[in-house]
C-alpha atoms as a PDB file:
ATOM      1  CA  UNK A   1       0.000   0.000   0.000  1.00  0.00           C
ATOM      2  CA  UNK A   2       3.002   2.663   0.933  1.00  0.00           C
ATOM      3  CA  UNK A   3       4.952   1.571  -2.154  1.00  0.00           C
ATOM      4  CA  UNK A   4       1.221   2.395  -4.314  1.00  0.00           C
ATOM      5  CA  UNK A   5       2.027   6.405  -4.311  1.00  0.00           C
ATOM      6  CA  UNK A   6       5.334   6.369  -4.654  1.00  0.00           C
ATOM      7  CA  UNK A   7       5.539   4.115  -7.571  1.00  0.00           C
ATOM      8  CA  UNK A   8       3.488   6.497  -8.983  1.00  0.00           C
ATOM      9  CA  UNK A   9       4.764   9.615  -8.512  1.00  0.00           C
ATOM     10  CA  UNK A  10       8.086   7.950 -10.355  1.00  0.00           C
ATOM     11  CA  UNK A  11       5.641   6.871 -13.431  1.00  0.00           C
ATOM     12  CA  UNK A  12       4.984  10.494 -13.138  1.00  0.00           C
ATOM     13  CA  UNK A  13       8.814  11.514 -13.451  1.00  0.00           C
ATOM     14  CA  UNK A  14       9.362   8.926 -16.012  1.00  0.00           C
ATOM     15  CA  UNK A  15       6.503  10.086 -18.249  1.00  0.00           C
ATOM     16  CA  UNK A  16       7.309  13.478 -17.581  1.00  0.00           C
ATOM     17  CA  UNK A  17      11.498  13.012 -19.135  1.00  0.00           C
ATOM     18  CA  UNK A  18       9.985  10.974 -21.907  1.00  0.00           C
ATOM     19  CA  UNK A  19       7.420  13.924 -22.887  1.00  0.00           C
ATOM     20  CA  UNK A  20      10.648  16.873 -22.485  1.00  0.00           C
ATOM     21  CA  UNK A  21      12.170  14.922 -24.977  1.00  0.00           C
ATOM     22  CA  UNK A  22       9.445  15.218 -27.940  1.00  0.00           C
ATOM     23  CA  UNK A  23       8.699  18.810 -27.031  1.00  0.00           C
ATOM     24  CA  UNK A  24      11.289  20.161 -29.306  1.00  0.00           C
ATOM     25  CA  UNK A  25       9.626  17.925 -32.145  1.00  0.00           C
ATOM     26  CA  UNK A  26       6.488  18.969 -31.511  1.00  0.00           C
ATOM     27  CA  UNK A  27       7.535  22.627 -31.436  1.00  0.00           C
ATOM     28  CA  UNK A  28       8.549  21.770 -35.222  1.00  0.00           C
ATOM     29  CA  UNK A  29       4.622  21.248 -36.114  1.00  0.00           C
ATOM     30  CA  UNK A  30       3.721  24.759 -34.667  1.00  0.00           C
ATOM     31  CA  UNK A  31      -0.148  24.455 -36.534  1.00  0.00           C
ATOM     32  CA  UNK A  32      -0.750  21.433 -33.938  1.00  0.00           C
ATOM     33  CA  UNK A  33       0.429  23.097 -30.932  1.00  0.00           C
ATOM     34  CA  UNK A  34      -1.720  26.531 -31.693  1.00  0.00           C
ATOM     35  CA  UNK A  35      -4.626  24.186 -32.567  1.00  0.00           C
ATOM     36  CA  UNK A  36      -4.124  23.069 -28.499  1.00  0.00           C
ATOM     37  CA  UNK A  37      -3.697  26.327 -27.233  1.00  0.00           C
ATOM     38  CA  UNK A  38      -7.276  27.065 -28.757  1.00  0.00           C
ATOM     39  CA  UNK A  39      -8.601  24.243 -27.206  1.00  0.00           C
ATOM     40  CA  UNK A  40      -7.184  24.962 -24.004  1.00  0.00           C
ATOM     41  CA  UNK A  41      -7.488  28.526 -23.662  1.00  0.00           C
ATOM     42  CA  UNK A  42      -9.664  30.000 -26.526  1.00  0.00           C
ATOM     43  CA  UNK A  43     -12.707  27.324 -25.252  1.00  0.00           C
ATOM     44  CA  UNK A  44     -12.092  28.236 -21.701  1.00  0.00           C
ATOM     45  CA  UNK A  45     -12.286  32.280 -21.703  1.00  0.00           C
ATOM     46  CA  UNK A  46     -16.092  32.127 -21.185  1.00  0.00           C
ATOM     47  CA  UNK A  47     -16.076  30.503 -17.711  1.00  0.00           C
ATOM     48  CA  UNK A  48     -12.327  32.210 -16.864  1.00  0.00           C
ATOM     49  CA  UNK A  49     -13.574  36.119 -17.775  1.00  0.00           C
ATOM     50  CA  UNK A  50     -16.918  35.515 -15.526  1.00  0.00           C
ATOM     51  CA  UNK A  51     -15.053  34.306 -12.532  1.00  0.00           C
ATOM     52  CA  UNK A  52     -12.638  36.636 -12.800  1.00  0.00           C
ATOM     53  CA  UNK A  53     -15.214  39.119 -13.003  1.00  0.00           C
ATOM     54  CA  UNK A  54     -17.013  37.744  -9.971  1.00  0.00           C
ATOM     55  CA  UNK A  55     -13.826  37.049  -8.220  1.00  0.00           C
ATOM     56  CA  UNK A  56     -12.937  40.495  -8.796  1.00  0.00           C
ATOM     57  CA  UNK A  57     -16.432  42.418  -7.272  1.00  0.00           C
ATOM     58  CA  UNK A  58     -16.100  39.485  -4.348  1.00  0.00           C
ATOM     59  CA  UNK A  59     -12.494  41.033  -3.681  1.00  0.00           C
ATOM     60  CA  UNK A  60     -13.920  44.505  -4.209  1.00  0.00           C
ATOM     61  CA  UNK A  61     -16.970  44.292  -1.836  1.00  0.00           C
ATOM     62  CA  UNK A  62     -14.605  42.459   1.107  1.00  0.00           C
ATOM     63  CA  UNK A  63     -11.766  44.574   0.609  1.00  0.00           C
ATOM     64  CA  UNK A  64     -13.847  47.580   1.182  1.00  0.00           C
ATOM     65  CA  UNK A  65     -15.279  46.563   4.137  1.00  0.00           C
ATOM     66  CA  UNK A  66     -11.762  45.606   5.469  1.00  0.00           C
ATOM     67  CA  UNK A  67     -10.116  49.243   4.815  1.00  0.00           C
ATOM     68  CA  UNK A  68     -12.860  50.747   5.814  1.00  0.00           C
ATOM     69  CA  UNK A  69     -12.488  49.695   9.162  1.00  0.00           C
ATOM     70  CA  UNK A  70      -9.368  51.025   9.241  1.00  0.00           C
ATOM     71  CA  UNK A  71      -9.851  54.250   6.736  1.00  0.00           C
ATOM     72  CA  UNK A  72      -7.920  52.865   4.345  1.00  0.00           C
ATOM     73  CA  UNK A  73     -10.576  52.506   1.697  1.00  0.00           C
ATOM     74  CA  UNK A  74      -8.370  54.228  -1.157  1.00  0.00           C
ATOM     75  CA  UNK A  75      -6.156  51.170  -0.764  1.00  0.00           C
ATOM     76  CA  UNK A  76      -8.405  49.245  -2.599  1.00  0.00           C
ATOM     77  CA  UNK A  77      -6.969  49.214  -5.503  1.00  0.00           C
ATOM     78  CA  UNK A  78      -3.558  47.808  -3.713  1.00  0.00           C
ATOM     79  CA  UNK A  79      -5.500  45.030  -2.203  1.00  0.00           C
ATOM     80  CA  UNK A  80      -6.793  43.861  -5.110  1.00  0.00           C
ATOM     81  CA  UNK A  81      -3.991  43.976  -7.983  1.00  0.00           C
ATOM     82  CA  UNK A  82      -1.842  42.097  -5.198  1.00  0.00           C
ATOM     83  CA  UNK A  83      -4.390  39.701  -4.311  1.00  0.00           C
ATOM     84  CA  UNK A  84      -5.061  38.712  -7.804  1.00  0.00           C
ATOM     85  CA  UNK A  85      -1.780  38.995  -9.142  1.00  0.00           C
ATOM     86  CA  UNK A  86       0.339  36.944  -6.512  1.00  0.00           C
ATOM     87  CA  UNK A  87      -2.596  34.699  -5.673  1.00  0.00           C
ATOM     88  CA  UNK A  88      -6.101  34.468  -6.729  1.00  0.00           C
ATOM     89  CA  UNK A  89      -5.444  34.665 -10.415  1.00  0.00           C
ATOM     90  CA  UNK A  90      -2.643  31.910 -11.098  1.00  0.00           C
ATOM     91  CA  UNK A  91      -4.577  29.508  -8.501  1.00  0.00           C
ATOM     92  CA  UNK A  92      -8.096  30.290  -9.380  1.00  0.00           C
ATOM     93  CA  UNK A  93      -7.451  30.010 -12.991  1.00  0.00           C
ATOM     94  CA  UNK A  94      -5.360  26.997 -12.275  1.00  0.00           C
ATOM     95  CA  UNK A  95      -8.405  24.818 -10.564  1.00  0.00           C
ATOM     96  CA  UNK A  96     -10.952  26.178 -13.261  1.00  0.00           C
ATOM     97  CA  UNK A  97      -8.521  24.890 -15.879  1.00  0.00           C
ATOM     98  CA  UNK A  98      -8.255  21.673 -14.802  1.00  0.00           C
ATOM     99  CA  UNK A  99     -11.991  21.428 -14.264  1.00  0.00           C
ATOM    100  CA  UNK A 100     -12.507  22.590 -17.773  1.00  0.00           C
ATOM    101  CA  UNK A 101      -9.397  21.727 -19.894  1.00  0.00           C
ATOM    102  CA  UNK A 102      -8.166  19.344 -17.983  1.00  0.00           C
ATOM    103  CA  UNK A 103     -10.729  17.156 -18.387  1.00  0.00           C
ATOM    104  CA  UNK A 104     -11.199  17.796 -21.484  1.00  0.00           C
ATOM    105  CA  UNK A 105      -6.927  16.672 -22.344  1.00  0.00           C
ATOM    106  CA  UNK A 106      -7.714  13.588 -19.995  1.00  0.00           C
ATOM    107  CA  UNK A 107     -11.039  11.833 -21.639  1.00  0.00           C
ATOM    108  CA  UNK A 108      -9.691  12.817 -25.494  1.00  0.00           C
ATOM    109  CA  UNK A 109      -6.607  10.843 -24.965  1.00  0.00           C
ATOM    110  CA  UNK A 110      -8.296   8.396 -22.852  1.00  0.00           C
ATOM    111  CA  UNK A 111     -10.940   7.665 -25.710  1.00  0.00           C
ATOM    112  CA  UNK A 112      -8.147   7.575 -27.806  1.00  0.00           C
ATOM    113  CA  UNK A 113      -6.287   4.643 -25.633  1.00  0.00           C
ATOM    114  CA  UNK A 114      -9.605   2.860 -25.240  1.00  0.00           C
ATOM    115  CA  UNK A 115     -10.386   2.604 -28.846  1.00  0.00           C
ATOM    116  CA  UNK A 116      -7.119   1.411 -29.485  1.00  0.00           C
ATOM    117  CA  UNK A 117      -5.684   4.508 -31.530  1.00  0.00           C
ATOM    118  CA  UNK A 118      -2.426   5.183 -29.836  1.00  0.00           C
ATOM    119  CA  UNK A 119      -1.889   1.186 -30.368  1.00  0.00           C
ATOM    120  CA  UNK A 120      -2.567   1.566 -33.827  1.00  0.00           C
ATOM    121  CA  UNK A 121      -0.090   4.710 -33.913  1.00  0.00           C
ATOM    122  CA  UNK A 122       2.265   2.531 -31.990  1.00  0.00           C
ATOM    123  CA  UNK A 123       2.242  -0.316 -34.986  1.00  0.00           C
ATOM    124  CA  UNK A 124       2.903   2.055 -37.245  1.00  0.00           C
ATOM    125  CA  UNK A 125       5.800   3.212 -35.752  1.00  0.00           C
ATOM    126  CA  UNK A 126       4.023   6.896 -34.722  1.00  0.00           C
ATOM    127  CA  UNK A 127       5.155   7.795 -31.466  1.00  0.00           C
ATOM    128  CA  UNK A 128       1.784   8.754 -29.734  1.00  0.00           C
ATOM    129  CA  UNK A 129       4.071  10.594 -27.468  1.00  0.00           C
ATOM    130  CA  UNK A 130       5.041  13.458 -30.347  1.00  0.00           C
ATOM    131  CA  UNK A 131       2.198  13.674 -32.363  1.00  0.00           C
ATOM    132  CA  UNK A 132      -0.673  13.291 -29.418  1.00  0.00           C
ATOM    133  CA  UNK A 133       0.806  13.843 -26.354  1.00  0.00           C
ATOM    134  CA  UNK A 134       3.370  16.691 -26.509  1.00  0.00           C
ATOM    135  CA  UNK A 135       1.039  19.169 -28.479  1.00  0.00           C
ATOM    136  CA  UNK A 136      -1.691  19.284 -25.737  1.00  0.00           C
ATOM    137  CA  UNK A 137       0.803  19.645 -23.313  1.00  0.00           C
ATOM    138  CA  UNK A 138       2.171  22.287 -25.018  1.00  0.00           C
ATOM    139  CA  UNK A 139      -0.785  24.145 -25.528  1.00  0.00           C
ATOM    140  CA  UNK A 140      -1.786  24.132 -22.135  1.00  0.00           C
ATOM    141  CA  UNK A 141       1.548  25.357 -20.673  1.00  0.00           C
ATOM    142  CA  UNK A 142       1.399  28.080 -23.234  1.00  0.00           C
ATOM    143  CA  UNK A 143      -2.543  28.676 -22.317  1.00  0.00           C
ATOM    144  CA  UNK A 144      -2.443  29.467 -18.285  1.00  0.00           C
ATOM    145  CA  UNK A 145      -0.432  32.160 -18.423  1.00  0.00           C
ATOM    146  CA  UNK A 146      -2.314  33.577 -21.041  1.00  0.00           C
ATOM    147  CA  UNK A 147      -5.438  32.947 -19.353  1.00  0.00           C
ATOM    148  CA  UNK A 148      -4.287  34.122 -15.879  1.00  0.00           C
ATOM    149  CA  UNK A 149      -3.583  37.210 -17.609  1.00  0.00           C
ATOM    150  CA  UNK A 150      -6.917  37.404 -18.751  1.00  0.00           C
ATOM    151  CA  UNK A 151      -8.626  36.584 -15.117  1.00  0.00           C
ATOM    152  CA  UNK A 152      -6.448  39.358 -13.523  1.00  0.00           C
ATOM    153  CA  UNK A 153      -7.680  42.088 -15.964  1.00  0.00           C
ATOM    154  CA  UNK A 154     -11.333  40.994 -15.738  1.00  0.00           C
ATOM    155  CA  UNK A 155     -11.196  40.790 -11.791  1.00  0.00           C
ATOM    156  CA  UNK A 156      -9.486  44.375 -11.490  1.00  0.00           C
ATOM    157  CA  UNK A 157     -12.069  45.826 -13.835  1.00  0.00           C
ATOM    158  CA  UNK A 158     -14.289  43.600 -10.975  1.00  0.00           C
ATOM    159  CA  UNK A 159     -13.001  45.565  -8.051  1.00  0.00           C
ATOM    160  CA  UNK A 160     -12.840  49.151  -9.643  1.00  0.00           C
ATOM    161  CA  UNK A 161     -16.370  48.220 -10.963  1.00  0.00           C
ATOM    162  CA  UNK A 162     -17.560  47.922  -7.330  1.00  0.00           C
ATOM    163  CA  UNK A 163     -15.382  50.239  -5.428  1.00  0.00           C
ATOM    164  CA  UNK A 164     -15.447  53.410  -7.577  1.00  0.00           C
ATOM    165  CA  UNK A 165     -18.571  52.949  -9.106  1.00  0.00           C
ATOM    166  CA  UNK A 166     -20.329  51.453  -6.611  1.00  0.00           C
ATOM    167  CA  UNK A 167     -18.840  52.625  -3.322  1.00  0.00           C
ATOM    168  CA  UNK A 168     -17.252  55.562  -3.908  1.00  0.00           C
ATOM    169  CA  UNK A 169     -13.800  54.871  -3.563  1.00  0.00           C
ATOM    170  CA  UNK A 170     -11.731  58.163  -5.562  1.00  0.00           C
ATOM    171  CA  UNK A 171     -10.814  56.571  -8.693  1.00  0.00           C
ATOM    172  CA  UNK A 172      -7.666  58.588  -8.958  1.00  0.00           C
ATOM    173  CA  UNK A 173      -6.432  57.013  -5.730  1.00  0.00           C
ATOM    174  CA  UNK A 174      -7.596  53.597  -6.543  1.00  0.00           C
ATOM    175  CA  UNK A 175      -5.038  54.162  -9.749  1.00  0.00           C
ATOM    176  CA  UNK A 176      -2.178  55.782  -8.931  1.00  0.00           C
ATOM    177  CA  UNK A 177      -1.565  53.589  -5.151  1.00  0.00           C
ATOM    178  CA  UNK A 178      -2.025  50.614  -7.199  1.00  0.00           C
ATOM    179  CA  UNK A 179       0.037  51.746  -9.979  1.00  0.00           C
ATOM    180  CA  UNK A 180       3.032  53.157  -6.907  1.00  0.00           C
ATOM    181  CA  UNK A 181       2.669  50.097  -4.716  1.00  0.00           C
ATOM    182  CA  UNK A 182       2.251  46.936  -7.034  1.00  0.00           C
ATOM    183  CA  UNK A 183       6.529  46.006  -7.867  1.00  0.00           C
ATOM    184  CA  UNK A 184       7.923  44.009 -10.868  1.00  0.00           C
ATOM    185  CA  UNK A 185       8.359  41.202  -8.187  1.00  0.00           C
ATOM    186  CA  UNK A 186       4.661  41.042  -7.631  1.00  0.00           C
ATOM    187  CA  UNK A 187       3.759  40.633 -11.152  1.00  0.00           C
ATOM    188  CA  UNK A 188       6.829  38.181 -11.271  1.00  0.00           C
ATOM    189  CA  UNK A 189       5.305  35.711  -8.871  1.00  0.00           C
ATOM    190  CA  UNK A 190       2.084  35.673 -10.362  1.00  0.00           C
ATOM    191  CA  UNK A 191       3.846  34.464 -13.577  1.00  0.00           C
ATOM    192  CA  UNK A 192       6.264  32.240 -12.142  1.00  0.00           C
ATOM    193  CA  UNK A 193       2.857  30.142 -10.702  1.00  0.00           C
ATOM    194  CA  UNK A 194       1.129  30.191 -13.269  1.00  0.00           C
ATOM    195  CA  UNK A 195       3.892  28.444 -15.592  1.00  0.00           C
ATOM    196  CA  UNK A 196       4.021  25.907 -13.008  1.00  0.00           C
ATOM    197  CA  UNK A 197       0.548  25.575 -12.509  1.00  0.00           C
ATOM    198  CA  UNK A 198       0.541  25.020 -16.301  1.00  0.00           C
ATOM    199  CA  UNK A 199       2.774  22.213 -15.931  1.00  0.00           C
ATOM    200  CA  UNK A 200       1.557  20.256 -13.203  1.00  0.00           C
ATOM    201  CA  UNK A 201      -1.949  20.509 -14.829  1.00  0.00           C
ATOM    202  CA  UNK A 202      -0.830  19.716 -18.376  1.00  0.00           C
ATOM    203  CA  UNK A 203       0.966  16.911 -17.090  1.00  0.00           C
ATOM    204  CA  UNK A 204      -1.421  15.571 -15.034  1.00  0.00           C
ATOM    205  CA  UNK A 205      -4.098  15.785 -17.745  1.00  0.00           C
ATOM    206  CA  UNK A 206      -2.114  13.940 -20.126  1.00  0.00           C
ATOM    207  CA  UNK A 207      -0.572  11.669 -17.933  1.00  0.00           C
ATOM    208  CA  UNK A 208      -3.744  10.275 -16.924  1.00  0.00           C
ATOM    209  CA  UNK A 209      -5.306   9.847 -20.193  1.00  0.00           C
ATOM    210  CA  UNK A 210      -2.374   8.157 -21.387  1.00  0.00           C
ATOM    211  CA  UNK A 211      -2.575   5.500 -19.228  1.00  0.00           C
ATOM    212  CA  UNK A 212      -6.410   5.148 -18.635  1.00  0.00           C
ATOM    213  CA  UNK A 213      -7.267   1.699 -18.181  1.00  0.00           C
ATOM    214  CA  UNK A 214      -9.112   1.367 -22.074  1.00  0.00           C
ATOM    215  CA  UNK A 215     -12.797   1.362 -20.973  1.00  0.00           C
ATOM    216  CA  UNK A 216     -15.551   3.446 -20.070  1.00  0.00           C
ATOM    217  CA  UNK A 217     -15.682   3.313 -16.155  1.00  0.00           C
ATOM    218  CA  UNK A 218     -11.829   3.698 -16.761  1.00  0.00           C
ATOM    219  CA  UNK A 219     -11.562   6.988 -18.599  1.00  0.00           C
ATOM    220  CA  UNK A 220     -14.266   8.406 -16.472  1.00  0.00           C
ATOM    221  CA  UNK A 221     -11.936   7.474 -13.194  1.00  0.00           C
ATOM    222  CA  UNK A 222      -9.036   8.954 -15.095  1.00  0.00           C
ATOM    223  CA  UNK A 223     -11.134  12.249 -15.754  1.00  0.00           C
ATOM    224  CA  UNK A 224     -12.056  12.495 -11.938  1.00  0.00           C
ATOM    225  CA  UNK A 225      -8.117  11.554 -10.541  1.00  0.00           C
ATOM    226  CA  UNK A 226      -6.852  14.695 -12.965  1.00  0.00           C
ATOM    227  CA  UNK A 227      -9.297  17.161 -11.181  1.00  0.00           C
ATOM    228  CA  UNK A 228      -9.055  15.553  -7.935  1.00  0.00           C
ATOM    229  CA  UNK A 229      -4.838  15.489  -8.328  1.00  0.00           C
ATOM    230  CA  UNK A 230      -4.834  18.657 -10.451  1.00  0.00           C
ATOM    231  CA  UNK A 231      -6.678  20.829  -7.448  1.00  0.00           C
ATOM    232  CA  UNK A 232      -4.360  19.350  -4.636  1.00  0.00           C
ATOM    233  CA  UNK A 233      -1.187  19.785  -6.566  1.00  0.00           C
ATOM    234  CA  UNK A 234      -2.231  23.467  -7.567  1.00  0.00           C
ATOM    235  CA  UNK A 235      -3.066  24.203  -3.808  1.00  0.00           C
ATOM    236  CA  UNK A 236       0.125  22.692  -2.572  1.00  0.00           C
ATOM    237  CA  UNK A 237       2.604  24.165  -5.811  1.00  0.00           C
ATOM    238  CA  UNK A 238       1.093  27.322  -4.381  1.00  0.00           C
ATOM    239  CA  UNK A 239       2.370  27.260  -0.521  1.00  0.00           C
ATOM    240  CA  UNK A 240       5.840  26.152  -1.384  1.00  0.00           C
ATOM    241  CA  UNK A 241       6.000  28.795  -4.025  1.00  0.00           C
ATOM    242  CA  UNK A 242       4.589  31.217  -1.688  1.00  0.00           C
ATOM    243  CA  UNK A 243       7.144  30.472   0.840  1.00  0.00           C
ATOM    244  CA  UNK A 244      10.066  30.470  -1.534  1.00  0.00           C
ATOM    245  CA  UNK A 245       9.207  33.898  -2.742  1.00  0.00           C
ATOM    246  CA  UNK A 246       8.669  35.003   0.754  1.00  0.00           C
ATOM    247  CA  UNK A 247      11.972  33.869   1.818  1.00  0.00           C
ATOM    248  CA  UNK A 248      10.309  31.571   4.718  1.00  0.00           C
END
């Protein structure tokens, strides 16, 4: 039962060299890896722009009521850019991705294994690896970024929605403290997550469709392990990061 997990994990690292290796190739077919990115991101703006929007008037409302406590409420603007920069962008966007696009990797490669097309690409000498694998991972390392860009815009457009328009706060203040007290460091560790919330979610995607047992009831159990691992991983990618950056 202990060795379960940790065999595993080193599956994982295996799978994980093995897929490095036909990036570069797959970089060389650059119409297969944009066609990803599409899927990934393009298909997944809807649901990321209205949480980020919701996010962002959430963050607006409670942030208000916070400063205001202290009469602070022209901060707002600081509390939000750094709350959705360092934080709830990359991880936010990170679990909705692997809800939506996640998924979506994990039961199209996992349809593929059960109707035996990556053993037919296998006969024929295709590795599945190059022409399957490595383009969706691709495109969705190349898509969370992009996307938590995206979320962060939406959600500060969120907060100034509801704190100038709605409660007042000076818009000029709301501006120019967030433009005086948000560093390149800041926007920094926002992108440094979100890269590696790309690839622990691309990863996990494809490693689990990949190896889905080649049945129904098994690419459905493959579909729930990649949100189930995805969301962990994402929650605990962010702590260690958080520390690191924090010097802690």
């Amino acid at each position: 039962m202990m060795l379960a997990p940790v065999q595993r994990i080193g599956r994982v690292g295996v799978f994980l060299g093995r897929l490095l290796l036909q990036c570069g190739p797959a970089l060389l077919r650059p119409r297969a890896v944009v066609h990803q990115v599409f899927n990934a991101g393009a298909r997944s703006l809807i649901i990321i722009m209205l949480c980020g929007l919701f996010v962002g008037m959430v963050l607006g409302l409670q942030g208000f009521d916070l400063l205001q406590r202290f009469g602070s409420e022209d901060a707002l603007g600081v509390a939000a850019a750094l709350g959705l920069l360092k934080e709830l962008g990359p991880v936010v966007t990170a679990l909705l991705f692997a809800g939506r696009a996640g998924t979506s990797l994990t039961s199209e490669i996992g349809l593929m294994r059960a109707t035996d097309q990556l053993t037919a690409m296998e006969i024929m000498a295709v590795d599945p690896l190059r022409h399957v694998v490595a383009p969706r991972f691709l495109g969705g390392l190349i898509a969370m970024p992009l996307l938590v860009a995206i979320f962060n815009l939406v959600g500060l457009f969120g907060a100034q929605l509801i704190g100038v328009q709605l409660l007042g706060v000076d818009p000029g203040a709301f501006w120019s403290q967030m433009q005086s007290a948000v560093e390149l460091d800041d926007v920094v560790e926002g992108i440094v997550k979100s890269l590696c919330f790309g690839v622990a979610c691309s990863l996990i995607a494809v490693f689990e469709g990949y190896n889905a047992e080649p049945t129904a009831a098994g690419v459905g159990l493959a579909t729930t392990r990649t949100v189930v691992i995805s969301s962990v991983l994402t929650l605990l990618i962010d702590y260690m990061l958080t520390a690191a950056f924090l010097g802690r």
